[in-house]
Protein backbone atom coordinates (compact mmCIF):
# COMPACT_ATOMS: atom_id res chain seq x y z
CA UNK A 1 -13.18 6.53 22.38
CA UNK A 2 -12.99 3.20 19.91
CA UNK A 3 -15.10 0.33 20.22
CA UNK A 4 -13.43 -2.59 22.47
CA UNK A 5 -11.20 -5.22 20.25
CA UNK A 6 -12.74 -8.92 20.73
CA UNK A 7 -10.07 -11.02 23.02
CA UNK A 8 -8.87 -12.81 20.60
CA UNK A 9 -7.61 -11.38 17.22
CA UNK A 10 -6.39 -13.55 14.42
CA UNK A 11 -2.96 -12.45 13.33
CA UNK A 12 0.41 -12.42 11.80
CA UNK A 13 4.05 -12.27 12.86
CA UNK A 14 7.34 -12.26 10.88
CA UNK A 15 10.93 -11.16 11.51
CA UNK A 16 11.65 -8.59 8.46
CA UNK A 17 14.36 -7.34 7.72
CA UNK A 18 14.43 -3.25 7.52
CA UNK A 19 17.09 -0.93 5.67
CA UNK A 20 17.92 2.24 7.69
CA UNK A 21 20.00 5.19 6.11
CA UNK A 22 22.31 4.91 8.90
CA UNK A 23 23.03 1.70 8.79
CA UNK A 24 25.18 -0.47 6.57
CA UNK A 25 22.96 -3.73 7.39
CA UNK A 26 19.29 -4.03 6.84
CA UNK A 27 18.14 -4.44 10.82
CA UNK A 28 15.66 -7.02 11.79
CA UNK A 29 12.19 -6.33 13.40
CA UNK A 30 9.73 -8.80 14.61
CA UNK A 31 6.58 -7.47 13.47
CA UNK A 32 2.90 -8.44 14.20
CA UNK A 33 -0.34 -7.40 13.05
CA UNK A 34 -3.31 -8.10 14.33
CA UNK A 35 -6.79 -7.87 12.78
CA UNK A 36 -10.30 -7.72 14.00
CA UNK A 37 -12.66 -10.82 13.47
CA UNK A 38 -15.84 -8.74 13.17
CA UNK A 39 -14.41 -6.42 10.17
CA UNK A 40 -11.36 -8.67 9.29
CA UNK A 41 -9.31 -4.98 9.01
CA UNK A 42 -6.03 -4.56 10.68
CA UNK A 43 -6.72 -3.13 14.52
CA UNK A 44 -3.64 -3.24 15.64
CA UNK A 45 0.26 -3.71 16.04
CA UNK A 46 3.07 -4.83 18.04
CA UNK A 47 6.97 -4.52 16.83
CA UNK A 48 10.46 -5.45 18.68
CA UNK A 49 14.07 -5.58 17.74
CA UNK A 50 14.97 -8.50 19.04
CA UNK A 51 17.25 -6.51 21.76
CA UNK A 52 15.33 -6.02 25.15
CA UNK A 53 15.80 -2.33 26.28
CA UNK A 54 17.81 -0.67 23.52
CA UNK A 55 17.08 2.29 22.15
CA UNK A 56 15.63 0.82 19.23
CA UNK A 57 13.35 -1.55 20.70
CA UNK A 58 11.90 1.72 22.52
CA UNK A 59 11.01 3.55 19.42
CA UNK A 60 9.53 0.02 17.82
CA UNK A 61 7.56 0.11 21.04
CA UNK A 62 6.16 3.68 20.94
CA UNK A 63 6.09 3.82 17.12
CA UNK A 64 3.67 0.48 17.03
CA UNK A 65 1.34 2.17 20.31
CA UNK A 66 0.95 5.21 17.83
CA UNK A 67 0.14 2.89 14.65
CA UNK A 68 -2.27 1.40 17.00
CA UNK A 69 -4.11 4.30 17.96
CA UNK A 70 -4.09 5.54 14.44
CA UNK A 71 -5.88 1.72 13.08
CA UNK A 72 -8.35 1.83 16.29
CA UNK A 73 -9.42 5.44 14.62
CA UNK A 74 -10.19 4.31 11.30
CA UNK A 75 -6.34 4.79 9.58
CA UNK A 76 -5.60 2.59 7.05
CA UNK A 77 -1.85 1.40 7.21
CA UNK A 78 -1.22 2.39 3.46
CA UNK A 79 -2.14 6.07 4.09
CA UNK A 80 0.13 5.94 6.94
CA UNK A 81 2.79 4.80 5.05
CA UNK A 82 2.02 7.13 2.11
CA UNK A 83 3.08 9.54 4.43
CA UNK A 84 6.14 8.25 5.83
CA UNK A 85 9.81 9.91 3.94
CA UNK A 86 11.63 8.16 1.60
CA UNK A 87 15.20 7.61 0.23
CA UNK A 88 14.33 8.45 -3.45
CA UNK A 89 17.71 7.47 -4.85
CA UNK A 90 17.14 3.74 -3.67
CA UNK A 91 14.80 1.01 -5.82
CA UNK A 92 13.08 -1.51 -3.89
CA UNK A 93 13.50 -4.84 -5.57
CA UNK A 94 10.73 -7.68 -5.19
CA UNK A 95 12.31 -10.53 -3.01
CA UNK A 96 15.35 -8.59 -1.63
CA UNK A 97 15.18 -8.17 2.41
CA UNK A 98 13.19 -4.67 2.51
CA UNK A 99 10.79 -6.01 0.07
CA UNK A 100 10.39 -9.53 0.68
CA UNK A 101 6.98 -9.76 -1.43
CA UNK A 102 6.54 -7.01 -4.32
CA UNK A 103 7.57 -3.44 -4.69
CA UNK A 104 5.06 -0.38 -3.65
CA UNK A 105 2.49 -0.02 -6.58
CA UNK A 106 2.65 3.63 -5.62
CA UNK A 107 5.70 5.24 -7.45
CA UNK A 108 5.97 8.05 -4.53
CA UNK A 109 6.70 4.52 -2.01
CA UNK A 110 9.49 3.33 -4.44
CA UNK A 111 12.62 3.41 -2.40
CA UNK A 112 13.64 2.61 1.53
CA UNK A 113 11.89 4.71 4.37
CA UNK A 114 14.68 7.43 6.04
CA UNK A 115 13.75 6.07 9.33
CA UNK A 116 12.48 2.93 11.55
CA UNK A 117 8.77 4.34 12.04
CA UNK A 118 8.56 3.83 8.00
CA UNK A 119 10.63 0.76 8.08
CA UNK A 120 7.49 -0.65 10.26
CA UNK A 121 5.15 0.49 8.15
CA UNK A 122 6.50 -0.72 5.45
CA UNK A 123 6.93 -4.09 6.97
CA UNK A 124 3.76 -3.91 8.22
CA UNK A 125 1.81 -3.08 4.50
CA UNK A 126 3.68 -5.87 3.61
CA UNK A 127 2.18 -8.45 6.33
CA UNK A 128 -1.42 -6.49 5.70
CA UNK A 129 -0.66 -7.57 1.94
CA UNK A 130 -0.03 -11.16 2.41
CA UNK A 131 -2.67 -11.57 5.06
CA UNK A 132 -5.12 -10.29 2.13
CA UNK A 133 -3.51 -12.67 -0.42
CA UNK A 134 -4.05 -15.79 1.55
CA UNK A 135 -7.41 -14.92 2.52
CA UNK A 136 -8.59 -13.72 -0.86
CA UNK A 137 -10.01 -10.73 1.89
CA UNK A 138 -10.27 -7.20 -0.15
């Protein structure tokens, strides 16, 4: 069993905007990440679609319990990510919608995720990133 977070936990929400491969229209997720004070790494995540009760929001739901889990047990959201399947016929561009601050460094992450799980994660690397970047945290 992991430690108990700390009530509160500085963090970070933003509505991003996420490509799917079956969908014409980037869809938009509100994503938040949440990190604890005593280590200042991410602990944990929360994700909706902006539609109570659809399909989507349920997978946003279960997908961000599982991310979660995975940060409580020591994951790092990058390796998650790493890990996630990609579209490799499609270039992320820095400042479009899917990546609103800078393209992967990792060649293997160039392109958009194949489904919403790696939508999130990407999303969620990218609030992780920015978090870091304000901070000046490593």
């Amino acid at each position: 069993m992991t430690a108990r977070l700390p009530t509160r936990r500085p963090g970070i929400t933003e509505r991003v905007m996420v490509p799917l491969p079956l969908s014409a229209e980037p869809v938009p997720i509100y994503a938040t990440l949440n990190f604890d004070p005593r280590t200042g790494r991410a602990c944990e995540c929360f994700a909706r679609s902006g539609k109570p009760n659809s399909d989507r929001d349920g997978m946003l739901d279960d997908a961000a319990v599982l991310i979660s889990l995975a940060l409580r047990a020591g994951a790092r959201l990058t390796d998650l990510q790493r890990h996630m399947a990609r579209d490799p016929g499609d270039d992320l561009t820095p400042g479009t919608a899917a990546a609103p601050i800078a393209p992967p460094a990792d060649p293997a992450l160039r392109g958009h995720p194949t489904s919403l799980i790696g939508g999130l994660l990407d999303a969620l690397v990218t609030l992780e990133s920015a978090v870091r970047t304000d901070t000046g945290a490593p």
